[in-house]
Protein backbone atom coordinates (compact mmCIF):
# COMPACT_ATOMS: atom_id res chain seq x y z
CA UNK A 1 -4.21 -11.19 98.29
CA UNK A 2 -6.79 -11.58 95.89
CA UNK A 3 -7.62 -14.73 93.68
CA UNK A 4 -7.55 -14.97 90.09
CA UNK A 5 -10.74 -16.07 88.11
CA UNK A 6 -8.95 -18.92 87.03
CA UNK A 7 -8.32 -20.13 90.48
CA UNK A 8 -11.27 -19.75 92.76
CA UNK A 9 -13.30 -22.87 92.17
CA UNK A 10 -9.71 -25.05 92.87
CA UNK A 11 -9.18 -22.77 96.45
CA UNK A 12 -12.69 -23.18 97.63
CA UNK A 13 -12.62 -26.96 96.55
CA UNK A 14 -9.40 -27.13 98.73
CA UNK A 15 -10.27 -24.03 101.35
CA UNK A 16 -9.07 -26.36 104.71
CA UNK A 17 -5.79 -24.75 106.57
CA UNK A 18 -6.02 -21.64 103.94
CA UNK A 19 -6.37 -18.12 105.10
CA UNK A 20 -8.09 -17.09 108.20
CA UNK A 21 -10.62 -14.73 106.98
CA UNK A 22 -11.68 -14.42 102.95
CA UNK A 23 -13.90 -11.97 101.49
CA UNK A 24 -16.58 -12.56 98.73
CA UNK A 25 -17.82 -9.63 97.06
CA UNK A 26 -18.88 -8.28 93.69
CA UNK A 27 -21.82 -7.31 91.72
CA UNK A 28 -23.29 -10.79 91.20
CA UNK A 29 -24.93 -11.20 94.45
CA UNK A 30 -26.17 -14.41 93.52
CA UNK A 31 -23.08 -16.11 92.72
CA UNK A 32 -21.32 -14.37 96.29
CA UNK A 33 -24.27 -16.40 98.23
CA UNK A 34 -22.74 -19.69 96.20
CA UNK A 35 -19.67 -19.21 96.98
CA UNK A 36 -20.40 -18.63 100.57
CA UNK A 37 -22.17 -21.48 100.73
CA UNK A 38 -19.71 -23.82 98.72
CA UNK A 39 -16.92 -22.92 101.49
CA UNK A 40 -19.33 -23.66 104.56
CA UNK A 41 -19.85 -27.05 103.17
CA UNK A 42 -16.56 -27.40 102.58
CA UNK A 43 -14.80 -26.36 106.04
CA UNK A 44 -17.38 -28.06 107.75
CA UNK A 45 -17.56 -31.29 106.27
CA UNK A 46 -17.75 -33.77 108.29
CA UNK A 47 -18.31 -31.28 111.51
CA UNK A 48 -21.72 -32.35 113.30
CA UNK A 49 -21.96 -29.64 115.95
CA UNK A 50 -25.05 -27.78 115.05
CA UNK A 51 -23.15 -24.49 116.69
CA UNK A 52 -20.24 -24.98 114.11
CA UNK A 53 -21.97 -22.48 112.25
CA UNK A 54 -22.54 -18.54 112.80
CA UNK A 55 -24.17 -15.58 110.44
CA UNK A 56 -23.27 -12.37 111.96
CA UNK A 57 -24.24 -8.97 110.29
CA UNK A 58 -21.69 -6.38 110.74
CA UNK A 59 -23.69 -3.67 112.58
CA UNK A 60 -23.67 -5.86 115.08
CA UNK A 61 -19.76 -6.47 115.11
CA UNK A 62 -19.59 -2.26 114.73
CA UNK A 63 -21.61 -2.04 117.70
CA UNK A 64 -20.14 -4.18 119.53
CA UNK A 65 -16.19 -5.10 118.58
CA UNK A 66 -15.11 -7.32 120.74
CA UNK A 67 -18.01 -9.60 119.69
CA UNK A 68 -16.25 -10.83 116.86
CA UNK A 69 -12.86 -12.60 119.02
CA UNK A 70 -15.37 -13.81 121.47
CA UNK A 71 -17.18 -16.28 118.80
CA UNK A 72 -13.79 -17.49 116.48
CA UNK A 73 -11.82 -17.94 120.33
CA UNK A 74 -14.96 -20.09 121.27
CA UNK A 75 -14.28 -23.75 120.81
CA UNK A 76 -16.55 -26.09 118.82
CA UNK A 77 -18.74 -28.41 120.31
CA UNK A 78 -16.75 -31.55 118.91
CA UNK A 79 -13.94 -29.78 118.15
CA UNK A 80 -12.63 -28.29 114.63
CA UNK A 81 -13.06 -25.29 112.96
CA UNK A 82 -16.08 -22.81 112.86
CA UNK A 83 -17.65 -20.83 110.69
CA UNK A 84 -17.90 -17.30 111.13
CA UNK A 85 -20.36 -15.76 108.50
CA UNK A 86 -20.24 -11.74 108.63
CA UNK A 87 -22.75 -9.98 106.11
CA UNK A 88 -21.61 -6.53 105.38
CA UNK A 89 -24.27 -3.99 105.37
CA UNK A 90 -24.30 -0.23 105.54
CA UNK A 91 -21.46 1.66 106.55
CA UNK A 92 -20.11 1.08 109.69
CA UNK A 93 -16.87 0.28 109.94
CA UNK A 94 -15.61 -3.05 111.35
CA UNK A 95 -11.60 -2.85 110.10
CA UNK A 96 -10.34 -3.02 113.61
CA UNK A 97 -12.37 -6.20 114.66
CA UNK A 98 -11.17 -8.00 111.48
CA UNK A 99 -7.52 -7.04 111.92
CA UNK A 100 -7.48 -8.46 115.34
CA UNK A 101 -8.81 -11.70 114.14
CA UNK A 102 -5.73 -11.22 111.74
CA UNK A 103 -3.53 -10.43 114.23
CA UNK A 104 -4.47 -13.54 116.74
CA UNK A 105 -1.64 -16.52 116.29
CA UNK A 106 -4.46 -19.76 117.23
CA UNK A 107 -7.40 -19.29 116.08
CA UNK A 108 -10.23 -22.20 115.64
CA UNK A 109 -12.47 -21.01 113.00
CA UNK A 110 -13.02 -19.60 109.33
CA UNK A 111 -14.21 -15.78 109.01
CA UNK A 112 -16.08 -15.00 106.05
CA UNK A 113 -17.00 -11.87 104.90
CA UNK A 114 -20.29 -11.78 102.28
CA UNK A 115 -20.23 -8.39 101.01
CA UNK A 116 -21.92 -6.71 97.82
CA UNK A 117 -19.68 -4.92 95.27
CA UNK A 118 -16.53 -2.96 96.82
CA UNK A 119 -15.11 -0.80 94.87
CA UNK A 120 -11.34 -0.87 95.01
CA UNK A 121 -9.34 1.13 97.99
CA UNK A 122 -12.48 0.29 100.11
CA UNK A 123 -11.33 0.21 103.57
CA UNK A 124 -12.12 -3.75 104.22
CA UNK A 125 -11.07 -5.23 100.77
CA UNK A 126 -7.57 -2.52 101.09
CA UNK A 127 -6.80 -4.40 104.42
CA UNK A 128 -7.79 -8.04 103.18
CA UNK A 129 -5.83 -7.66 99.49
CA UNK A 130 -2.93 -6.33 101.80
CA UNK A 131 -2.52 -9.00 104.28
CA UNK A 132 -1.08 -12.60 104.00
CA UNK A 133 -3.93 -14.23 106.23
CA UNK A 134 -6.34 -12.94 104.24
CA UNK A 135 -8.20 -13.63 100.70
CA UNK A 136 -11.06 -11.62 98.36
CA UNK A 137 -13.02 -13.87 96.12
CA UNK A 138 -14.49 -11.51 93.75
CA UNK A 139 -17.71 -12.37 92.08
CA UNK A 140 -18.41 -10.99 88.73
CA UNK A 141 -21.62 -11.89 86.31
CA UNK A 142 -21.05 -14.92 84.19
CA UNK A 143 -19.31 -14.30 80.76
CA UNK A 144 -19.96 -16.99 77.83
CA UNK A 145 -17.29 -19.42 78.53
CA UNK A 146 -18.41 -19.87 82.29
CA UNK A 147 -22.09 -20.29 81.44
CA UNK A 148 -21.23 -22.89 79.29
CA UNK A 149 -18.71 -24.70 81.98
CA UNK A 150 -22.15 -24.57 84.20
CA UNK A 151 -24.65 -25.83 82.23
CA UNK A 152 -22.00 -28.88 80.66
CA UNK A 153 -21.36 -30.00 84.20
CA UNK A 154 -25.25 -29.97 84.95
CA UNK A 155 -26.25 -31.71 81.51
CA UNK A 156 -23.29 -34.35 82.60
CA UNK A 157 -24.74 -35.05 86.00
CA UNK A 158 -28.14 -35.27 84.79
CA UNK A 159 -27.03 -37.71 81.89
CA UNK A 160 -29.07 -35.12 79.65
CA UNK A 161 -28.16 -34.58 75.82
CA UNK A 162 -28.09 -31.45 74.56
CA UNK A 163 -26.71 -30.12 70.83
CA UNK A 164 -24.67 -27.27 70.72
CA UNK A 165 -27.96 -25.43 69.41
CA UNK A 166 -29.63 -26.29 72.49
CA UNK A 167 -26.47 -25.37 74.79
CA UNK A 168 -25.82 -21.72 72.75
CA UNK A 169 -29.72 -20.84 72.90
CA UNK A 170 -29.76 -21.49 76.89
CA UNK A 171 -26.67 -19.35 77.09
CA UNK A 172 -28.39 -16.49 75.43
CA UNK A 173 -31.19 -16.26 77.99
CA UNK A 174 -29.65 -16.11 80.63
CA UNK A 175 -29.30 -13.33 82.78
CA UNK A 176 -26.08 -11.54 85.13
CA UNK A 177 -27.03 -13.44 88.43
CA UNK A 178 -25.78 -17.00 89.31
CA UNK A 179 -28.40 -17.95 91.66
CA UNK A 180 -31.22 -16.81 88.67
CA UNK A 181 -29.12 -18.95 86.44
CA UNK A 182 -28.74 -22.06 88.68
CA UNK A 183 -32.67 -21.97 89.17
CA UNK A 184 -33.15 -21.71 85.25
CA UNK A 185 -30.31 -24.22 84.45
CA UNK A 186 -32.33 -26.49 87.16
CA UNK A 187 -35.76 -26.28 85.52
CA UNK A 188 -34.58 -27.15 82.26
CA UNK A 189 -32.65 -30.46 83.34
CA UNK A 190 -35.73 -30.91 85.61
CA UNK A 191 -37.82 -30.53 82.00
CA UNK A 192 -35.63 -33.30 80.43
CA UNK A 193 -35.34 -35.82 83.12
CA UNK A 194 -32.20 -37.77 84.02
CA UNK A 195 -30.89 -39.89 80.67
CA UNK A 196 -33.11 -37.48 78.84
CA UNK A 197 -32.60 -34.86 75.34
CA UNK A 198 -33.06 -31.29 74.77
CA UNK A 199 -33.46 -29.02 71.57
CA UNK A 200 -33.00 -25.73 71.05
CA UNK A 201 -36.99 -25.77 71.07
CA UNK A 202 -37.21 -27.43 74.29
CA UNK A 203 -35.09 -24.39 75.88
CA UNK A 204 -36.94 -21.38 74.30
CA UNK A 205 -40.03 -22.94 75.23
CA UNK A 206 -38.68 -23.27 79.01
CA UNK A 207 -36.63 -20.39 79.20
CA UNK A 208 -36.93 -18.07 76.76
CA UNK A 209 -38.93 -14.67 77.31
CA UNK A 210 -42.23 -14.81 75.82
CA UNK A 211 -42.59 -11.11 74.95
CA UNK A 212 -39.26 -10.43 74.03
CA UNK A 213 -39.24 -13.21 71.59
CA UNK A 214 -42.82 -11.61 70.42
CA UNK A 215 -40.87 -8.65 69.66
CA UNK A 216 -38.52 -10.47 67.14
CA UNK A 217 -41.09 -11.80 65.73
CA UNK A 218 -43.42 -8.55 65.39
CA UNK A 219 -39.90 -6.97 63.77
CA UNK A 220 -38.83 -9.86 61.69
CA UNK A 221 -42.43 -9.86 60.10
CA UNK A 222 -42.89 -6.66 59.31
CA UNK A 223 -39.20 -6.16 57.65
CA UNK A 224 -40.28 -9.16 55.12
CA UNK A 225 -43.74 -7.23 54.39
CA UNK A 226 -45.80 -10.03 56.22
CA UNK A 227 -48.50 -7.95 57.62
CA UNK A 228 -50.67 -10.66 59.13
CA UNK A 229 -48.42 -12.33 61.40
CA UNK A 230 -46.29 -9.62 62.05
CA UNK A 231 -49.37 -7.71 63.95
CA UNK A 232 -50.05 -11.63 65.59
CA UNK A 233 -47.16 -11.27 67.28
CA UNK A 234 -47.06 -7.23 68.14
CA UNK A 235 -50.79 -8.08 69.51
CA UNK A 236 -49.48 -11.25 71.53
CA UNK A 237 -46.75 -9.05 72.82
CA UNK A 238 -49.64 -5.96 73.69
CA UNK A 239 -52.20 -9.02 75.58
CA UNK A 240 -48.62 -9.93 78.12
CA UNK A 241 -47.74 -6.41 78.96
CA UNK A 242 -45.53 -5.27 76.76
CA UNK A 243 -45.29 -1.59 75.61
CA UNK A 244 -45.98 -0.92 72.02
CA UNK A 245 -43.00 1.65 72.49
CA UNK A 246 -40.60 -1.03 73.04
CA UNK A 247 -41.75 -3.05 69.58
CA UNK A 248 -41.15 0.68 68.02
CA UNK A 249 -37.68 1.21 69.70
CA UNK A 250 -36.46 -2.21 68.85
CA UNK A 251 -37.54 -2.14 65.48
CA UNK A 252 -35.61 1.29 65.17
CA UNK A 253 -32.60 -0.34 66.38
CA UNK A 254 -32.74 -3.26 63.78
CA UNK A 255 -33.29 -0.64 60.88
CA UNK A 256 -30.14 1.02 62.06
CA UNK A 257 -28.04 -2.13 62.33
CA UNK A 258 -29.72 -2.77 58.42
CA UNK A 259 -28.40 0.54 57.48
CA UNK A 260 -24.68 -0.50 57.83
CA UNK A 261 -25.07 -4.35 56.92
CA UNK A 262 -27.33 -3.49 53.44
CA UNK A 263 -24.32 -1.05 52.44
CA UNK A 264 -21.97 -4.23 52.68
CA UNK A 265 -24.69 -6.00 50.81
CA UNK A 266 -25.03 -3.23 47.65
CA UNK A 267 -20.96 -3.42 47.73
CA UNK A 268 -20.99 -6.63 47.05
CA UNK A 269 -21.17 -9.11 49.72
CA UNK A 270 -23.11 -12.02 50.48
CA UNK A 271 -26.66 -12.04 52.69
CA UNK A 272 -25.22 -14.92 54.48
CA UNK A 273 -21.69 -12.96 55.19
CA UNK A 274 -23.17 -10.21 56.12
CA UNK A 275 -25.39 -11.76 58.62
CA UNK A 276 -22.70 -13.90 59.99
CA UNK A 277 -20.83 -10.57 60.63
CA UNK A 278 -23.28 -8.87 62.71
CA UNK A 279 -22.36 -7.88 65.82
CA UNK A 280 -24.10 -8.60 68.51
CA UNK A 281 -24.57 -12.06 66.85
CA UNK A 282 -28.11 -13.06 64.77
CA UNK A 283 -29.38 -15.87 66.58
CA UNK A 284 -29.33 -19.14 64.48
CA UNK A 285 -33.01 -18.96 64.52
CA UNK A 286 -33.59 -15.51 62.84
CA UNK A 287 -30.69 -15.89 60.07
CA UNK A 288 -32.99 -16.86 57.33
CA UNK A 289 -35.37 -14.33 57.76
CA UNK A 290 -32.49 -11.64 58.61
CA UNK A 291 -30.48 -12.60 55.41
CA UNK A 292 -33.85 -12.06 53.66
CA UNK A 293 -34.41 -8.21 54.84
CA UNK A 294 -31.04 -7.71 53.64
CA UNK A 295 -31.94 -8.86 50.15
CA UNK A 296 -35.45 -6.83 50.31
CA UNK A 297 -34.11 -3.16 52.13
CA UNK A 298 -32.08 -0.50 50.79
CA UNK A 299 -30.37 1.92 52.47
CA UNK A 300 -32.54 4.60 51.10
CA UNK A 301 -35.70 2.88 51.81
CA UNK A 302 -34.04 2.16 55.53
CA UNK A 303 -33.23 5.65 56.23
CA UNK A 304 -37.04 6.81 54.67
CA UNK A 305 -38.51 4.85 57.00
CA UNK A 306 -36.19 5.16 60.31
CA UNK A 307 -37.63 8.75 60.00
CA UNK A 308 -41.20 7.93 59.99
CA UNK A 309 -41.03 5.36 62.82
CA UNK A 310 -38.88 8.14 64.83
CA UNK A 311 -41.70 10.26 64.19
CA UNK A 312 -44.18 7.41 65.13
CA UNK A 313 -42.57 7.08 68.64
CA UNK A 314 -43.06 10.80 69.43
CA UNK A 315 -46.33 10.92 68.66
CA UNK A 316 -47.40 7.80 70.55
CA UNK A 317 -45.39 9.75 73.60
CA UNK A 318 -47.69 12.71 72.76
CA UNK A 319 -50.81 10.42 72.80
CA UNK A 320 -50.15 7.53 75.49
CA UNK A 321 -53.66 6.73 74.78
CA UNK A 322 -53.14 6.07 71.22
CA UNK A 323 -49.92 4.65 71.44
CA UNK A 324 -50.53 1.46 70.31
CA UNK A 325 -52.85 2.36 67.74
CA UNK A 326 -49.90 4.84 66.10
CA UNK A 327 -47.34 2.13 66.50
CA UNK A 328 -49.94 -0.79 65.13
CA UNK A 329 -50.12 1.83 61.47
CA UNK A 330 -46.82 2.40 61.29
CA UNK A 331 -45.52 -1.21 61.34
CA UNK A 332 -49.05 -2.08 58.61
CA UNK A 333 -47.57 0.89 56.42
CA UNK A 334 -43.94 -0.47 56.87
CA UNK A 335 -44.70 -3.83 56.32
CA UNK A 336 -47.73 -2.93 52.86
CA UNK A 337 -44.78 -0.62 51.51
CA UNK A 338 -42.10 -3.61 51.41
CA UNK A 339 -44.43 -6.03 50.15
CA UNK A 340 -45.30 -3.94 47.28
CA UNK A 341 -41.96 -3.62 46.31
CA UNK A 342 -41.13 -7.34 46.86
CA UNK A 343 -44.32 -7.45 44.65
CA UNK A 344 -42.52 -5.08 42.10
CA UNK A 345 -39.15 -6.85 42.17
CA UNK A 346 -41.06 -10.14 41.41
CA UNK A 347 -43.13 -8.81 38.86
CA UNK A 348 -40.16 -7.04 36.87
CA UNK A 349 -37.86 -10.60 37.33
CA UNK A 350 -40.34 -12.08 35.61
CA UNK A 351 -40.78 -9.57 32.61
């Protein structure tokens, strides 16, 4: 059989006298090592023999079958069960070792396999979905709801309070791998100290990726016509490594996400609706600025200039050596251009 999201954290909680071998796999190798390690702790609580314990790879059950019966028929030291780890690597089969440990009435310990991401009608997961004795665990990368789970039950534990600001912006840097998670979840309640508080801040600061928030910033700039800071920021962004192609591809994409959200704008809609709508979602922290670019771009002048940055990026790929000089002029002549008109707009309000 195979478990449900819903109800893998209740089996492993409870995994004593439950199926004799269980399979973790998926893509999230991070979060298969947890869970690995969760149901060791688990089925050996308690157990002091220091040989309760056993990592096997399976090249070495391939090469040698009968290896695998020989270590879950030994008894433990003290008694109880044992822990058979088996980490699945390469291609060798070991379906007939496994289905003997399946097949065995009395058996004293717990095989798990630790595999990386089977695709289904793979040979081991067809014969562990298929058999009553057996359970797969899959392991898939974190969506929303279970990030936030995770970090509420580490904020509780620490005694830490954190705003929904601070919660949202922590789920938004973080990555697709549970152990990378855990570690970042850890350094931020680490930051705060037990009993302590945390803004939103506090968590870019800690967490956040300092070039990639350069990047936002470099973009965010220049679409307002703020020259000065937005080549601070594409400058910063240079001095840490980061290619002044990816400033120019990311502020292609944002032009083309302007395109469609200015046309609900000239039709009538709000900045603040129209920013709200965008999907993938505007991060609290860049709504004002975003709502403003709506107000300032058309999608004439959008279009006009997605052109000219397009041709910016081939030439800097023409010229790696002046890449970041070509990139650095197109964002001053973006940025001069929108000012002027902001300059305009201002000038004819007035009159």
């Amino acid at each position: 059989m195979q478990l449900k999201a819903s109800e893998i954290d209740a089996y492993i909680r409870n995994v004593a006298g439950y199926h004799r071998v269980i399979l973790i796999y998926g893509p999230d190798q991070g979060l298969v090592s947890e869970r690995v390690n969760q149901l060791q702790r688990n089925v050996l609580a308690g157990n002091e023999d220091p040989f309760a314990a056993l990592t096997l790879d399976s090249d070495e059950i391939a090469a040698d079958p009968a290896r695998l019966m020989d270590e879950a028929a030994t008894v433990g030291l003290f008694g109880g069960d044992r822990f058979i780890r088996i980490r699945i690597q390469g291609n060798r089969p070991i379906t007939k070792s496994i289905q003997a440990a399946l097949d065995q009435d009395q058996l004293d310990a717990k095989i798990v396999l630790d595999a990386g991401n089977l695709r289904k009608g793979h040979q081991l997961r067809a014969l562990i979905e298929r058999d009553k004795k057996a359970v797969a665990i899959p392991c898939y990368a974190d969506d929303e709801r279970s990030l936030r789970r995770l970090i509420e039950d580490a904020f509780s534990k620490n005694q830490i309070i954190a705003d929904q600001e601070a919660i949202t912006t922590l789920i938004a840097h973080l990555g697709e791998d549970r152990r990378t998670t855990r570690n970042e979840v850890e350094k931020v309640c680490l930051y705060a100290g037990e009993g302590g508080r945390l803004t939103a801040a506090d968590v870019l600061m800690l967490v956040g990726d300092a070039s990639s928030n350069l990047v936002d910033e470099t973009v965010d700039n220049i679409l307002i016509g703020n020259v000065e800071a937005g080549l601070k920021s594409f400058r910063k962004a240079i001095l840490l490594g980061q290619d002044g192609f990816q400033t120019a591809s990311a502020l292609q994409r944002h032009l083309l996400l302007l395109n469609i959200k200015c046309e609900d704008y000239e039709n009538g809609s709000s900045a603040k609706a129209v920013v709200d709508q965008m999907r993938p979602p505007v991060h609290f922290s860049r709504k004002p600025v975003v709502m403003q670019q709506i107000q300032l771009w058309s999608t004439s002048d959008i279009e006009r200039t997605q052109n000219q940055v397009s041709e910016a990026i081939i030439q800097s790929r023409m010229k790696p050596n002046l890449a970041v000089s070509i990139i650095e002029g197109i964002l001053v002549r973006i940025a001069t251009m929108i000012r002027a008109k902001n300059r305009k707009n201002a000038h004819a309000r007035i009159n």
